[in-house]
Protein backbone atom coordinates (compact mmCIF):
# COMPACT_ATOMS: atom_id res chain seq x y z
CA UNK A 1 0.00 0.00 0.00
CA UNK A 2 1.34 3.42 -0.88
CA UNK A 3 1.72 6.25 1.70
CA UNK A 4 0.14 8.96 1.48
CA UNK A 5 2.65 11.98 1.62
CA UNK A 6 1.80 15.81 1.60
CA UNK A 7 3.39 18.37 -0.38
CA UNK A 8 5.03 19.77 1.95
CA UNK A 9 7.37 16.98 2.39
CA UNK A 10 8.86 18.44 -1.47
CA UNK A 11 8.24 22.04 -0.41
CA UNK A 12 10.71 21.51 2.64
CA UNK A 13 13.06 19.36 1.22
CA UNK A 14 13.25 22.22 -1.83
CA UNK A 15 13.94 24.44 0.63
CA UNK A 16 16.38 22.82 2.36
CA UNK A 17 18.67 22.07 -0.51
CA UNK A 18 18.10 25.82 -1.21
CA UNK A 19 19.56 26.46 2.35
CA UNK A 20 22.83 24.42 1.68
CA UNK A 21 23.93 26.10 -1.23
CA UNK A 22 24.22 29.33 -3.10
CA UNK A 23 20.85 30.06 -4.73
CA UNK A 24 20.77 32.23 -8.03
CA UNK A 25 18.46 35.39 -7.30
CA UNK A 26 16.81 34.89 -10.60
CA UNK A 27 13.82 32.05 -11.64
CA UNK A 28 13.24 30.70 -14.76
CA UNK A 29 9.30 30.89 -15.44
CA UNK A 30 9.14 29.86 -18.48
CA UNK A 31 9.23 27.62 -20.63
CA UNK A 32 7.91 24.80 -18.10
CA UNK A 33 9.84 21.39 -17.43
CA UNK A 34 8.64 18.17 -18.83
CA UNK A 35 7.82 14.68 -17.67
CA UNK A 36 7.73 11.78 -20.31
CA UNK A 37 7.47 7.93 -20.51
CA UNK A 38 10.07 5.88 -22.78
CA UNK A 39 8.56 4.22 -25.06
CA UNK A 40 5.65 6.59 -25.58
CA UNK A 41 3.79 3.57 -26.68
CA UNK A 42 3.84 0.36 -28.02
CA UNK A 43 3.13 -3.46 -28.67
CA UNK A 44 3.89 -6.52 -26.00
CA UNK A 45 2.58 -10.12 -26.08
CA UNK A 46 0.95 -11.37 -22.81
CA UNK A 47 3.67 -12.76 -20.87
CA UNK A 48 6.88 -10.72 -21.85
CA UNK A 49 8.05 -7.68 -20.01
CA UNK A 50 9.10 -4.78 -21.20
CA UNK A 51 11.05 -1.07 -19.28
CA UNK A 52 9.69 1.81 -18.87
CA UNK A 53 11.63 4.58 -18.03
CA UNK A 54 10.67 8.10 -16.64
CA UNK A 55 12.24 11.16 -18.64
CA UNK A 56 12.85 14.51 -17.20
CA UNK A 57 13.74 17.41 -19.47
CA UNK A 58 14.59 20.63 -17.47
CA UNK A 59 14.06 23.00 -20.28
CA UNK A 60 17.28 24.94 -19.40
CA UNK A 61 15.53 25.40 -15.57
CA UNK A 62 17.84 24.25 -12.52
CA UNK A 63 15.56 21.82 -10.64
CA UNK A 64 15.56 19.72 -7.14
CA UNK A 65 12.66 17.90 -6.41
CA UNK A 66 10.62 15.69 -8.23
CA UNK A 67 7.28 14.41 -6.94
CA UNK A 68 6.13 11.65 -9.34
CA UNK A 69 2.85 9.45 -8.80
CA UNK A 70 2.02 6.95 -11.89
CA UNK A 71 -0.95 5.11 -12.36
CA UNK A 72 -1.24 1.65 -14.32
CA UNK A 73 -3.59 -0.58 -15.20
CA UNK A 74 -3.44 -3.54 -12.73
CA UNK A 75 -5.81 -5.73 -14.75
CA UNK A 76 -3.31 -5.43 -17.90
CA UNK A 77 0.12 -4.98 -16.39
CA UNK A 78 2.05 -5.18 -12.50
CA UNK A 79 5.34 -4.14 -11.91
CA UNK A 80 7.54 -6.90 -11.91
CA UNK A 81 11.12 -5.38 -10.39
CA UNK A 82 10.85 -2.63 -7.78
CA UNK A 83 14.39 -1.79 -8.76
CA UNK A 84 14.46 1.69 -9.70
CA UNK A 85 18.02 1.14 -12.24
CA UNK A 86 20.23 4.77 -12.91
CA UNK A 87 18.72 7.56 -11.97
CA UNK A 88 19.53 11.47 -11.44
CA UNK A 89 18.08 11.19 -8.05
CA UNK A 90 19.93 11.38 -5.17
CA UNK A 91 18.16 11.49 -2.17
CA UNK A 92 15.19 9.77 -1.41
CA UNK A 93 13.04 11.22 1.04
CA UNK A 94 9.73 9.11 0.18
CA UNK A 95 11.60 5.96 -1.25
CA UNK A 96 9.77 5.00 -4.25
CA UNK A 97 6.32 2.33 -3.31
CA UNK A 98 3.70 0.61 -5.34
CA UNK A 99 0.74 -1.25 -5.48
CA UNK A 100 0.13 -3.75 -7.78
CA UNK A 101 -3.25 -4.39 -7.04
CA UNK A 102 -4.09 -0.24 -6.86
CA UNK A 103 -1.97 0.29 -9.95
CA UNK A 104 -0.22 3.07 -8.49
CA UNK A 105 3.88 4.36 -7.93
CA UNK A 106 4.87 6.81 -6.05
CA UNK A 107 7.87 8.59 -4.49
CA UNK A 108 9.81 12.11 -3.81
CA UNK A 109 13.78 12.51 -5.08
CA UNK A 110 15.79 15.57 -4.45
CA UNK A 111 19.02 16.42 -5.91
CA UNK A 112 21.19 19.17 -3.74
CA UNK A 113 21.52 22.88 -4.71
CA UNK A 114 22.47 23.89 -7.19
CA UNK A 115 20.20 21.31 -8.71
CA UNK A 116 20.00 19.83 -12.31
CA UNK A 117 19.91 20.89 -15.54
CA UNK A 118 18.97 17.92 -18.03
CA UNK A 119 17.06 17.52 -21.24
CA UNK A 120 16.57 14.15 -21.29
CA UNK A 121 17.25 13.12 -17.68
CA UNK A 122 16.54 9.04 -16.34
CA UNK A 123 14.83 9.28 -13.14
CA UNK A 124 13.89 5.94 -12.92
CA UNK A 125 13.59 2.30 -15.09
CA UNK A 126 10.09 0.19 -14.28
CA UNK A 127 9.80 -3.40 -15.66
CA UNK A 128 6.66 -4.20 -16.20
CA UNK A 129 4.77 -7.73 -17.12
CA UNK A 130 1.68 -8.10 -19.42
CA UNK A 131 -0.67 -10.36 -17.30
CA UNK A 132 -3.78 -10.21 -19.53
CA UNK A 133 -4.49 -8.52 -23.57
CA UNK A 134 -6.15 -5.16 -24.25
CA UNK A 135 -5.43 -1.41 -24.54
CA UNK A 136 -3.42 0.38 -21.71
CA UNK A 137 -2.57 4.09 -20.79
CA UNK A 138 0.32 4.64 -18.49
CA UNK A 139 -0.08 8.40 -17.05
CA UNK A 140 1.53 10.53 -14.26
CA UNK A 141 -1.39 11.44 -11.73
CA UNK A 142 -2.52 14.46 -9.60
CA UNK A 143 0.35 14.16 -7.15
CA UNK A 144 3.03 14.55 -9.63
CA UNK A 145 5.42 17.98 -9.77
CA UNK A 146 8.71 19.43 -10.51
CA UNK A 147 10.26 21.82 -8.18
CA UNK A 148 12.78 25.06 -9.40
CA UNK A 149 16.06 25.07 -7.47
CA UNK A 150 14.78 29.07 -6.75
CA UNK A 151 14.39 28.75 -2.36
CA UNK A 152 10.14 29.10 -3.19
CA UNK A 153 9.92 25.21 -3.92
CA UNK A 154 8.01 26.56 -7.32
CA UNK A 155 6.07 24.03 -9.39
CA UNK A 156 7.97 24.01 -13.29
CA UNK A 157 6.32 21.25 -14.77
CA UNK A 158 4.30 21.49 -17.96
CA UNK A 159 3.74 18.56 -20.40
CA UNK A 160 3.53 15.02 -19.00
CA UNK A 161 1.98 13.19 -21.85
CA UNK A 162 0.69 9.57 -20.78
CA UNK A 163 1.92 6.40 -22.57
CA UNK A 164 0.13 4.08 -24.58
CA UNK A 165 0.46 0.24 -25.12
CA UNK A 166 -1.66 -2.75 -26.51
CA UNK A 167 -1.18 -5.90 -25.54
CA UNK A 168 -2.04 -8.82 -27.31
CA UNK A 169 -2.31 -12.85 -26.75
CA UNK A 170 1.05 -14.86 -28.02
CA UNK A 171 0.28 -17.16 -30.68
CA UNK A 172 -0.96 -20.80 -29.88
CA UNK A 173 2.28 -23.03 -30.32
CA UNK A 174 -0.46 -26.42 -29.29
CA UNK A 175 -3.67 -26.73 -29.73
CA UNK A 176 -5.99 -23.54 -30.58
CA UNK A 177 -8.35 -22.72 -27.14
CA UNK A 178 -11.62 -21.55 -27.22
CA UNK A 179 -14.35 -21.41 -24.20
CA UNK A 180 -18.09 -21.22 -25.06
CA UNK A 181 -18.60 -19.81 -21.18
CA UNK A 182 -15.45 -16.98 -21.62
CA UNK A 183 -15.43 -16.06 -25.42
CA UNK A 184 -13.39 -12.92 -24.82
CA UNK A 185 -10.34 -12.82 -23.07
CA UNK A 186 -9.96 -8.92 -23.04
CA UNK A 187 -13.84 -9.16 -21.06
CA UNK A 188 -14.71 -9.53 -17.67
CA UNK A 189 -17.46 -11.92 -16.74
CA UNK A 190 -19.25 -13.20 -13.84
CA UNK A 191 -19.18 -16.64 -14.38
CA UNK A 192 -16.88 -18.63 -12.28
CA UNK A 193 -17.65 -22.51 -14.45
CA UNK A 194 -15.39 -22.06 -16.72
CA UNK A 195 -15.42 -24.38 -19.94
CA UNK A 196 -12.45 -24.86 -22.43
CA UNK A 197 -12.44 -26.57 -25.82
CA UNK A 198 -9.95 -27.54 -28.34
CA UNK A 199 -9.50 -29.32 -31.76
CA UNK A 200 -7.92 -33.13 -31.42
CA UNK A 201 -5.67 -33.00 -34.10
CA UNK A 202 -4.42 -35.71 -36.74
CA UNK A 203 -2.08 -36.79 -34.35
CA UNK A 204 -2.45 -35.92 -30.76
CA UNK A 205 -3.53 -38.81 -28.40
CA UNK A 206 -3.10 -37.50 -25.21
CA UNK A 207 -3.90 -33.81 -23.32
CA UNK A 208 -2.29 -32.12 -20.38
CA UNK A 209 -3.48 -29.05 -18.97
CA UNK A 210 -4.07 -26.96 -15.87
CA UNK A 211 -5.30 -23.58 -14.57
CA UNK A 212 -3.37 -20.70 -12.08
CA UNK A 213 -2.46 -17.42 -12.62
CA UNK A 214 0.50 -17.57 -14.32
CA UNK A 215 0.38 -15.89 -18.15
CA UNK A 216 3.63 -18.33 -18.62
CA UNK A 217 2.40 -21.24 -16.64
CA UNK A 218 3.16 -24.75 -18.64
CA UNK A 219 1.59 -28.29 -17.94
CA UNK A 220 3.21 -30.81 -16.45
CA UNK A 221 3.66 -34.15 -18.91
CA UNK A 222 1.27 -36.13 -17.19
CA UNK A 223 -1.72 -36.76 -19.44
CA UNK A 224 -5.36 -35.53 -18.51
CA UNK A 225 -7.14 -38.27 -20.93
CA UNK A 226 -8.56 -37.45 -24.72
CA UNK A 227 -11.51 -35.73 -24.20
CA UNK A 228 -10.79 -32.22 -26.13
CA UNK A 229 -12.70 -30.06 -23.19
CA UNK A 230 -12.58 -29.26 -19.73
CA UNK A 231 -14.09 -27.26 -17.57
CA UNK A 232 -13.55 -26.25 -13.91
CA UNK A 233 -16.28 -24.71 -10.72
CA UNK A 234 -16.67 -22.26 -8.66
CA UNK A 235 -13.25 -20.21 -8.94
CA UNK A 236 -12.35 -17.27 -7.18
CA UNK A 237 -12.35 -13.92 -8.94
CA UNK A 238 -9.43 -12.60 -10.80
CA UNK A 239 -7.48 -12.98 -14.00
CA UNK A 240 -6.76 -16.73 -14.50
CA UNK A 241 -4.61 -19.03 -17.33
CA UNK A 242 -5.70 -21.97 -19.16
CA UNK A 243 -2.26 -23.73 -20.28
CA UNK A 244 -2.63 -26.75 -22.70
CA UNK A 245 -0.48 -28.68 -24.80
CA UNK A 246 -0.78 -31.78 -26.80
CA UNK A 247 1.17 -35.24 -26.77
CA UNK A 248 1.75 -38.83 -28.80
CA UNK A 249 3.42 -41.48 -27.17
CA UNK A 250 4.83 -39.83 -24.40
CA UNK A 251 6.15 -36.49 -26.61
CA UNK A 252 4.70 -33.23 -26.01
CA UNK A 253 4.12 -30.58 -28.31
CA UNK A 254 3.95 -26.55 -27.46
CA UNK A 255 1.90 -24.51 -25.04
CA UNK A 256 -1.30 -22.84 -25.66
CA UNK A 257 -2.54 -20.38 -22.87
CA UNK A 258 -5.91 -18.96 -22.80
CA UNK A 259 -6.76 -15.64 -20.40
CA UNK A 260 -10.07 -15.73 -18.92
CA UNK A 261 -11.11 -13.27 -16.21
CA UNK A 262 -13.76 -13.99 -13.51
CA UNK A 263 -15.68 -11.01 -11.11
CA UNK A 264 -18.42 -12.95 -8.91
CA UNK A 265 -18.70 -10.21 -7.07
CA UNK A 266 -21.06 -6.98 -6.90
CA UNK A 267 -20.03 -3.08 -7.55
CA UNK A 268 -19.49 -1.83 -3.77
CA UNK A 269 -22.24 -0.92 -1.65
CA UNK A 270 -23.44 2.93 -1.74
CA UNK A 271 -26.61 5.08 -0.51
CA UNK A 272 -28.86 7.31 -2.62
CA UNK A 273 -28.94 11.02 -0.92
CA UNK A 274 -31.92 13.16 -2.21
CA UNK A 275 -31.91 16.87 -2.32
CA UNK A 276 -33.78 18.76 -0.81
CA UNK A 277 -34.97 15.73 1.37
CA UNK A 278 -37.08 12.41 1.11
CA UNK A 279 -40.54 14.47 1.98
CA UNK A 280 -40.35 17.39 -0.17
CA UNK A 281 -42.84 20.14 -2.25
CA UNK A 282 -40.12 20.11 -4.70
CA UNK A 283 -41.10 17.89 -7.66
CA UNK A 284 -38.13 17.96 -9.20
CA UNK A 285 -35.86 16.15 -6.70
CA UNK A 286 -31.91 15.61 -7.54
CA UNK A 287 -30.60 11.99 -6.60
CA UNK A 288 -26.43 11.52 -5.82
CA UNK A 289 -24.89 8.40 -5.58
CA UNK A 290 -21.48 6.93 -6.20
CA UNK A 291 -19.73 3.65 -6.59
CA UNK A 292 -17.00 1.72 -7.48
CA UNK A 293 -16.14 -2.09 -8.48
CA UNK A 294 -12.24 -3.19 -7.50
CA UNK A 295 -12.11 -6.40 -10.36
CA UNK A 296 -13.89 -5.81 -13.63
CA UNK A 297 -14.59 -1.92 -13.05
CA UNK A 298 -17.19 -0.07 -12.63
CA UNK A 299 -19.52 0.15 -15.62
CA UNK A 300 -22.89 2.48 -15.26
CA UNK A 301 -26.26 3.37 -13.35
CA UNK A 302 -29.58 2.21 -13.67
CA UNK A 303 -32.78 3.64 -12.25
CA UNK A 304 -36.37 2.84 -11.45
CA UNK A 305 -39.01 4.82 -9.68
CA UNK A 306 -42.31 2.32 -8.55
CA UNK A 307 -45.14 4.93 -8.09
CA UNK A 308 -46.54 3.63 -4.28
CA UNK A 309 -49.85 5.44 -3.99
CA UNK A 310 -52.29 6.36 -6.86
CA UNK A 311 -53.98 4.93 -9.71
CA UNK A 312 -51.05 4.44 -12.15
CA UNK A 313 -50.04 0.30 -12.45
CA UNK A 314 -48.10 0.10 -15.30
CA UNK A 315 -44.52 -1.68 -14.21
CA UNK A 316 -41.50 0.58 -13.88
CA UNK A 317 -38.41 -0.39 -16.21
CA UNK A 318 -34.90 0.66 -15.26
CA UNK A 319 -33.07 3.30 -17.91
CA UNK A 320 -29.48 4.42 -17.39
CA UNK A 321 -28.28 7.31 -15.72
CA UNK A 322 -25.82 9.31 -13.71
CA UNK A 323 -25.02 11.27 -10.68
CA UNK A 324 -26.29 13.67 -10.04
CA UNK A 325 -29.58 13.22 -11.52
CA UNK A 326 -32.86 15.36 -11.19
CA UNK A 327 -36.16 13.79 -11.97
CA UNK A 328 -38.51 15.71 -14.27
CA UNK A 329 -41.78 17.11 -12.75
CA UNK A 330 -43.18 14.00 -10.34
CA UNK A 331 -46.62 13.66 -9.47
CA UNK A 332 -47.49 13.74 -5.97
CA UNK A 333 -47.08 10.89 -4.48
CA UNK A 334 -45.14 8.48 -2.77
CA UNK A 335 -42.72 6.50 -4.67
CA UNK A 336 -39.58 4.03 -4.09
CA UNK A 337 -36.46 4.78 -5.61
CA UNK A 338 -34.41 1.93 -6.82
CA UNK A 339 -30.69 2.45 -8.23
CA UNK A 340 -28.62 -0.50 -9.41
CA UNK A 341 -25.12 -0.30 -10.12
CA UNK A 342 -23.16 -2.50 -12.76
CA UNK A 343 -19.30 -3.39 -12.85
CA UNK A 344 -18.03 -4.75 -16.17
CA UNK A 345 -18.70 -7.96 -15.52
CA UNK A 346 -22.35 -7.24 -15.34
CA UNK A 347 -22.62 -7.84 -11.64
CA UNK A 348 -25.62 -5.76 -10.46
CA UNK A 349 -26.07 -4.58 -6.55
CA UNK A 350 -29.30 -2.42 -5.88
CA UNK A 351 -30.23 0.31 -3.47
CA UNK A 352 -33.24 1.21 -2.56
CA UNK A 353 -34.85 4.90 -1.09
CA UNK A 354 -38.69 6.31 -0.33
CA UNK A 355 -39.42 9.70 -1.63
CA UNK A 356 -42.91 11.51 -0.64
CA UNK A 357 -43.62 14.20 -2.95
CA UNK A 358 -46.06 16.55 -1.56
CA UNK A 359 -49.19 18.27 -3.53
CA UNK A 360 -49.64 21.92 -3.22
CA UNK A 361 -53.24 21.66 -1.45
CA UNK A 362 -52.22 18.98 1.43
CA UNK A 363 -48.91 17.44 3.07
CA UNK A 364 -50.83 15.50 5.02
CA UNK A 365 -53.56 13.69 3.54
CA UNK A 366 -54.14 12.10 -0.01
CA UNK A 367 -56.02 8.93 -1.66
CA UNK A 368 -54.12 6.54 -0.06
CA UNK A 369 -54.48 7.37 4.03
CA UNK A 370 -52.55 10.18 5.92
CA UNK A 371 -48.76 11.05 6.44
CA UNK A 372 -47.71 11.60 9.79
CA UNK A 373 -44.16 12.62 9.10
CA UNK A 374 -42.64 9.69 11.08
CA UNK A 375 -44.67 7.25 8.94
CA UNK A 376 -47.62 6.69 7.08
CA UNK A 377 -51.13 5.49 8.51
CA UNK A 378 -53.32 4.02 5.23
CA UNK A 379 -56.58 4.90 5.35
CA UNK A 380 -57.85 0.87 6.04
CA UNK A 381 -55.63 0.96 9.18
CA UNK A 382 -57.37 4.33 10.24
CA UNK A 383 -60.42 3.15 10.37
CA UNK A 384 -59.29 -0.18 12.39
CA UNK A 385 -57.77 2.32 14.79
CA UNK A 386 -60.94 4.20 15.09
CA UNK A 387 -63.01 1.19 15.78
CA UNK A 388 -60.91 -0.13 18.31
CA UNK A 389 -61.03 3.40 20.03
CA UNK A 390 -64.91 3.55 19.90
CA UNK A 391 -64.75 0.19 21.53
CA UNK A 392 -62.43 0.74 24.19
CA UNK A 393 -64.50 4.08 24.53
CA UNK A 394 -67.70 1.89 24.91
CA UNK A 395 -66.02 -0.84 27.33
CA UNK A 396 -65.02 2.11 29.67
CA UNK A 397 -68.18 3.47 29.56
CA UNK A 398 -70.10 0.29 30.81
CA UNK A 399 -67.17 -0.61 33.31
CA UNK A 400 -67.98 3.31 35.00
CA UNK A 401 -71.69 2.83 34.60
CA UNK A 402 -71.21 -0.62 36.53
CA UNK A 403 -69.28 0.50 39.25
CA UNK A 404 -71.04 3.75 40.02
CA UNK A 405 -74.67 2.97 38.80
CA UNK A 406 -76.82 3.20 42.13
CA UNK A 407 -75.13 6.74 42.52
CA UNK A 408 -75.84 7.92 39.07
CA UNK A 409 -79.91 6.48 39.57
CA UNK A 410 -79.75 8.13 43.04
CA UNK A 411 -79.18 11.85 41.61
CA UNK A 412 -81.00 10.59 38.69
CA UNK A 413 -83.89 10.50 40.91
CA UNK A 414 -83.26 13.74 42.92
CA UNK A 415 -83.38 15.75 39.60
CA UNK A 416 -86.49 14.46 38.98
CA UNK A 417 -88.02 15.48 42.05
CA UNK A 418 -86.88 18.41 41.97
CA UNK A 419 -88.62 18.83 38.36
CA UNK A 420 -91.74 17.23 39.78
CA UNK A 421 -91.91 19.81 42.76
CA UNK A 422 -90.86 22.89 40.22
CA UNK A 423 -93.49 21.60 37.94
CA UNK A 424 -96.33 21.99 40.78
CA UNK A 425 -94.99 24.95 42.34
CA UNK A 426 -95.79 26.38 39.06
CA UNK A 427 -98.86 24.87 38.07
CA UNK A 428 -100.57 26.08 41.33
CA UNK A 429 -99.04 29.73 41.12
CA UNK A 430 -100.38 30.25 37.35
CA UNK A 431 -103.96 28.50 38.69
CA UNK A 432 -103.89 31.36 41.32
CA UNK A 433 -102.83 33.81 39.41
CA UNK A 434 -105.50 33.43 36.63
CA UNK A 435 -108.30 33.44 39.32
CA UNK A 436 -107.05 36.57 41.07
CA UNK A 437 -107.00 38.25 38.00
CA UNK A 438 -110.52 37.21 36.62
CA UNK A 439 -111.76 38.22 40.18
CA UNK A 440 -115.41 39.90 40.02
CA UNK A 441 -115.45 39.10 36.13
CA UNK A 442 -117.28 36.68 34.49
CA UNK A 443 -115.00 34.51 31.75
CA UNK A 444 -115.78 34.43 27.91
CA UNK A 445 -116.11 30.95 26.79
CA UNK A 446 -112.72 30.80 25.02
CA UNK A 447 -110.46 32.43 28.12
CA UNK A 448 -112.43 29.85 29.84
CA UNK A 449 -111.54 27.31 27.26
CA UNK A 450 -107.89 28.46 27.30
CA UNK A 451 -107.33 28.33 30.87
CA UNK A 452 -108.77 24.75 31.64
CA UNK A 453 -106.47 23.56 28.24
CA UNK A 454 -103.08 25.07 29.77
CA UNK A 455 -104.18 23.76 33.49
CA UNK A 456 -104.75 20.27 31.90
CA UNK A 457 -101.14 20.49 29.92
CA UNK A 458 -99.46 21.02 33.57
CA UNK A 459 -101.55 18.33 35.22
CA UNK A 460 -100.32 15.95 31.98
CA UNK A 461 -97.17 16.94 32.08
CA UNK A 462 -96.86 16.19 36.11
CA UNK A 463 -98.33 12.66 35.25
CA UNK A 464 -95.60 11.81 33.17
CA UNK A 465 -93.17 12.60 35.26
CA UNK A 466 -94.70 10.95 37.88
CA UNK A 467 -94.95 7.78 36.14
CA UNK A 468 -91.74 7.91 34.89
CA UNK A 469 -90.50 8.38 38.66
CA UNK A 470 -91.80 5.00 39.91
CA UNK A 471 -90.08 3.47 36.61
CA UNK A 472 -86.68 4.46 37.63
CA UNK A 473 -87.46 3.30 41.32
């Protein structure tokens, strides 16, 4: 694993060597140094090694500190000799590292005040082997500078063009290989049964073979049988090597090796992040996610959106996307979000969100029941909930009416008393009342008629209550 090393580490180490020695007043701006790979590009069989060397060209500046990260393809090549050969360097203060399964170099050199002037400068040799076929670049990355000798620790460098190789599979000196389960052997796939097949031959009577992860791997001469295919289960991920070669009588012929790569295993896992939120006015939510895949690499998105309330039931499909992406003018609604990522192998892993977009009118209640924020309460449930309140409600009500019933008839039966007495009290007061004031006057036949109608109504009325008195006791 490479360490991680700051800038400053070049910075002081620029400034030290600045320190040492006599420093010219004056810097050289322009034009800028240059960083390049020899051999800019080229074309290597799977197997073989070739050098690479890194190329510094001053351009008349006085340099001394060089800060070099490269980056490689560790599917197609990996370093083979950490030995760094010549080199203009002469101290090391971040030794050079790598990482053959991050595809990555890195390291810091300094040279002492007054520095180096050099057009075409080795800082360091790299053997590399090809491990599998395909097109490679070879570049410097972010954490790569060139420092002036001027006591500032200024940044010269300009070009740093990348390098470009392909590499391609050897020619078959056995039989020719081909697998119906791994056709390509510049793809990924996610199948881990491989099968391999291969012609007999006029005079081939025997087959040896084997698998490992060796591009120059070779059978051992003990014969397999002469069935012309095998195939082999559940392997682990990674770049692998068929090696075969044919025999007669005990004499074997050439090697034939056949790449096949295997990723069983999904992109890595990742959350979806909605702006502004989950529950949101905003129909036009954005949606950010990332991912990556360590084996095959990581291909592309995929989205679906499964509308969860309203009439709509067609079935979502997925359609391909990236981050961020903003959804175009959603009904309200709830809805669940689903993102799958792919690697190259066409691994898939899914994640899932729930989005509530809100209509202008309500946030609270739609067609489908009523959101409460911290969830949401469909209208079927409600109802149950209601029910099974009005029950309890009734259930307390008889449990209170049991328990304190003679009570409640007791001052049951004082109020109506108290009517019963009221209603007499005023029967008799309006019976005197009417004959004090008809006193010495003789009736018409309707007041007559009126008064004995409204002294009957009170004498009815007192009945009823009377009766319904010795009901209730």
């Amino acid at each position: 694993m490479i360490t991680q090393r700051n800038k400053l580490l070049s910075l002081g180490l620029a400034l030290i060597f600045s320190c040492i020695f006599p420093l010219p007043s004056k810097v050289l701006a322009a034009p800028q140094a240059a960083l390049f790979l020899n051999p800019g590009s080229g074309t290597f069989l799977v197997g073989s090694t070739f050098d690479l060397s890194v190329i510094l060209d001053t351009k008349s500046n006085s340099i001394n500190t060089a800060e070099i990260e490269i980056l490689f393809p560790s599917d197609k090549i990996q370093l083979a000799s950490p030995s760094v050969g010549q080199s203009i360097i002469q101290l090391w203060p971040a030794p050079p590292s790598f990482s053959n399964s991050e595809g990555k170099i890195y390291f810091v050199g300094g040279i002492p005040s007054p520095g180096i002037v050099t057009s075409n400068g080795v800082i360091l040799t790299l053997k590399f082997r090809v491990v599998s076929p395909g097109d490679a670049e070879i570049k410097f990355g972010s954490r790569t500078g060139i420092l002036a000798n001027d006591g500032r620790g200024t940044d010269i460098l300009g070009q740093k063009p990348s390098a470009f190789f392909k590499f391609l599979i050897p020619p078959p000196l056995g039989p020719a290989i081909t697998s119906p389960t791994h056709p390509d052997q510049e793809r990924w796939y996610k199948d881990n049964n491989p099968i391999f097949v291969w012609p007999k031959g006029a005079f081939a009577n025997e087959f040896s073979y084997e698998i490992d992860r060796d591009p120059s791997g070779v059978p051992d001469a003990f014969s397999e049988g002469t069935a012309s295919t095998a195939s082999f289960s559940n392997l682990s991920s990674g770049i692998w090597y068929f090696h075969l070669r044919a025999g007669s009588d005990g004499v074997w012929g050439g090697v034939s090796s056949y790449v096949f790569k295997i990723d069983s295993q999904p992109p890595a896992a990742f959350t979806v992040n909605v702006s502004p939120g989950k529950r949101t006015a905003n129909r036009n939510p954005i949606f950010r996610f990332f991912s990556t895949d360590s084996l095959s690499g990581f291909s592309h998105f995929e989205m679906k959106m499964i509308r969860l309330s309203g009439s709509e039931t067609s079935e979502a499909l997925f359609y391909e996307v990236s981050s961020p992406y903003q959804a175009v003018i959603l009904n309200p609604g709830r809805y669940q979000v689903v993102i799958r990522a792919y690697d190259n192998a066409l691994n898939t892993r899914d994640e899932n969100t729930a989005i509530n977009i809100l209509g202008p009118l309500s946030k609270f209640i739609d067609s489908e029941g009523i959101d409460l924020v911290a969830f949401f309460l469909p209208w079927g449930l409600l109802v149950n909930v209601l029910l099974l309140i009005f029950v309890i409600f009734l259930v307390m009500i008889f449990l209170l009416w049991r328990e304190h019933r003679h009570h409640l008839k007791h001052a049951f039966i004082e109020d109506i008393e108290h009517i019963s007495s009221f209603i007499k009290y005023f029967y008799q007061k309006i019976k005197k009342a009417y004959q004090k004031g008809r006193e010495g006057k003789e009736l018409s036949e309707s007041e007559i008629k009126r008064r004995e109608n409204l002294l009957l109504e009170l004498r009815h009325a007192e009945e009823i209550i009377q009766d319904k008195f010795k009901d209730i006791s």
